[in-house]
Protein backbone atom coordinates (compact mmCIF):
# COMPACT_ATOMS: atom_id res chain seq x y z
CA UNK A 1 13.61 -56.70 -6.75
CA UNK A 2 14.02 -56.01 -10.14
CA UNK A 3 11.19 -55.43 -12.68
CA UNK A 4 10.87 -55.50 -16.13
CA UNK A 5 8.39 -55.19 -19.05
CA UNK A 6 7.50 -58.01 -21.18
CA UNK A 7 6.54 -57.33 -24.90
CA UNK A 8 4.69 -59.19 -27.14
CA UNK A 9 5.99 -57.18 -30.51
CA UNK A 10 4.97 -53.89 -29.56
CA UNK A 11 2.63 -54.31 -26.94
CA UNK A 12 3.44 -54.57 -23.19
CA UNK A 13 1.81 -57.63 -21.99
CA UNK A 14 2.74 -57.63 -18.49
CA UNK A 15 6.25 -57.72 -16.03
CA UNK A 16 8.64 -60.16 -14.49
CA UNK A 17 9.94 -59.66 -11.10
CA UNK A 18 13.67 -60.84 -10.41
CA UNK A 19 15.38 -60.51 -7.15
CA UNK A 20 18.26 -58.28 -7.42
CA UNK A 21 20.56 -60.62 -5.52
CA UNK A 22 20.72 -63.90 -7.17
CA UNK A 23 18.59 -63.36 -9.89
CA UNK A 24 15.80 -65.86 -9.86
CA UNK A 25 12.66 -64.92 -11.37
CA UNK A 26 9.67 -64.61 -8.61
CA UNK A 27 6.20 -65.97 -9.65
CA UNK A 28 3.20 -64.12 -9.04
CA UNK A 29 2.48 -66.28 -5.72
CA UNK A 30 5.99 -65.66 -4.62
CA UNK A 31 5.73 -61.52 -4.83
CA UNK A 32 5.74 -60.20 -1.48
CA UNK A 33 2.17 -58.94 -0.20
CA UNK A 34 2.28 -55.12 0.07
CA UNK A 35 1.33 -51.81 -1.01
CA UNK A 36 2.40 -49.55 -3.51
CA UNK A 37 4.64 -46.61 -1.49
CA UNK A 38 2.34 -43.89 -1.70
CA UNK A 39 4.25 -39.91 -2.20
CA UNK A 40 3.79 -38.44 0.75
CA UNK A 41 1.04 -35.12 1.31
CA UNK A 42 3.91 -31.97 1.31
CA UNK A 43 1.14 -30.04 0.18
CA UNK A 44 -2.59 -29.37 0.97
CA UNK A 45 -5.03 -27.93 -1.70
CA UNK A 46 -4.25 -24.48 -0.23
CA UNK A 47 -0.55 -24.54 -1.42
CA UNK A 48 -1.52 -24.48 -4.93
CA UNK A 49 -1.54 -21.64 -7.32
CA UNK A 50 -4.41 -19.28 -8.37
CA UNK A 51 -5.08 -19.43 -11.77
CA UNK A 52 -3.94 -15.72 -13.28
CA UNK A 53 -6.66 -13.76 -15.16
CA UNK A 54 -5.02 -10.97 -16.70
CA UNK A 55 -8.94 -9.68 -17.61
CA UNK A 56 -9.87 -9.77 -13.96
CA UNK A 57 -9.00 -5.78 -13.15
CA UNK A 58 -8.96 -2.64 -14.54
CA UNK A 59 -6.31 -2.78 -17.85
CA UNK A 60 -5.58 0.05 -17.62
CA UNK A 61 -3.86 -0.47 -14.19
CA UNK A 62 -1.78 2.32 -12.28
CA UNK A 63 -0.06 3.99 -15.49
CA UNK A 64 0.42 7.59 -15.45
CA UNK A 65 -0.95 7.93 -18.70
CA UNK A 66 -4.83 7.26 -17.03
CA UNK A 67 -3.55 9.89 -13.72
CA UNK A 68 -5.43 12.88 -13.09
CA UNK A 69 -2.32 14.55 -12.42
CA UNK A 70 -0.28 13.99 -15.81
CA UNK A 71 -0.38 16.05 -18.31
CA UNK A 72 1.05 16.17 -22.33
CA UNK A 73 1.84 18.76 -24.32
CA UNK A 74 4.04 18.83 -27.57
CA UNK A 75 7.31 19.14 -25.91
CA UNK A 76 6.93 16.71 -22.90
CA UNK A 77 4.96 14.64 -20.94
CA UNK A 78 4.67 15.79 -17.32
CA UNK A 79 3.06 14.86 -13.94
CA UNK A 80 1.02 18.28 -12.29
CA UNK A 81 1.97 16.34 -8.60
CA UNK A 82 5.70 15.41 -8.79
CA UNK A 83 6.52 18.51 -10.78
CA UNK A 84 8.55 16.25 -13.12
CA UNK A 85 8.87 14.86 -16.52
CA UNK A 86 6.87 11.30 -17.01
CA UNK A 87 6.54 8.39 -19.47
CA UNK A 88 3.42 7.47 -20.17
CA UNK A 89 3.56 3.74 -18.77
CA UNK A 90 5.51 5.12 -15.67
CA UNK A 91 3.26 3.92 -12.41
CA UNK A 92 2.80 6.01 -8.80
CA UNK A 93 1.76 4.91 -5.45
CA UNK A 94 -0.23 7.79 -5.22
CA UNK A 95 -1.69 6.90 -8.82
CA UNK A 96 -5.68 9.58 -9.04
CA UNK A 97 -7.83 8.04 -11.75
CA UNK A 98 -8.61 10.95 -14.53
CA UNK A 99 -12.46 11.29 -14.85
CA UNK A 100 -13.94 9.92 -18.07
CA UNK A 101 -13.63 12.30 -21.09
CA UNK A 102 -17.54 12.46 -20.98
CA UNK A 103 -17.75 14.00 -17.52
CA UNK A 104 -16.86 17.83 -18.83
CA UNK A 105 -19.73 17.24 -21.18
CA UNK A 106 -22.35 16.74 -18.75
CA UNK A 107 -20.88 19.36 -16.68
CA UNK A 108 -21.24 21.52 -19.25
CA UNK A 109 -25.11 20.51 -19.62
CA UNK A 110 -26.10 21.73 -15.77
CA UNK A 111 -27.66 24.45 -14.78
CA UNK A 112 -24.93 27.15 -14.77
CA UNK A 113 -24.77 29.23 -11.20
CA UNK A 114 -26.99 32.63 -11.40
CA UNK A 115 -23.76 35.37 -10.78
């Protein structure tokens, strides 16, 4: 079966069914009774993809530039653990978040030891 649009102008107004074979045009009583084919369920609501947040964790993320460990100085940048020479977005697996500049400060604030 063959169909095709019909157009009024512009506008569709509805479809003709031909058979394929000899070519005569089907009335609406003469369509076969049936169902659409339906696409067949590959996937389940599981399969589908997360939407990404890039605000969701820390931006700073692994970089060596936020490690404890890496240092700068006006010749080089260097990690303290790998004894090496680092870029600043270089990342580690064994990545030690730097405490917040702050913390020193309220170090400084306790109560010093009495020796």
């Amino acid at each position: 079966m063959i169909r095709k649009p019909l157009y009024e102008g512009f506008r569709k107004v509805g479809e003709s069914v031909t058979c394929s074979a000899c070519g005569h045009a089907l009335t609406p009583e003469e369509l076969p009774a049936g169902r659409r084919p339906s696409k067949p369920a590959v996937f389940t609501e599981a399969d589908r993809t997360r939407i990404a947040d890039p605000f969701a964790g820390d931006e700073r993320g692994r970089l060596c530039r936020y490690c404890r460990h890496y240092t700068v100085n006006p010749f080089r940048q260097w990690c303290g653990l790998h004894r090496r020479e680092t870029e600043a977005t270089d990342t580690c697996p064994r990545f030690e978040v730097r405490e917040e500049p702050g913390a020193f400060d309220r170090l400084a604030q306790q109560e010093k030891p009495p020796f």
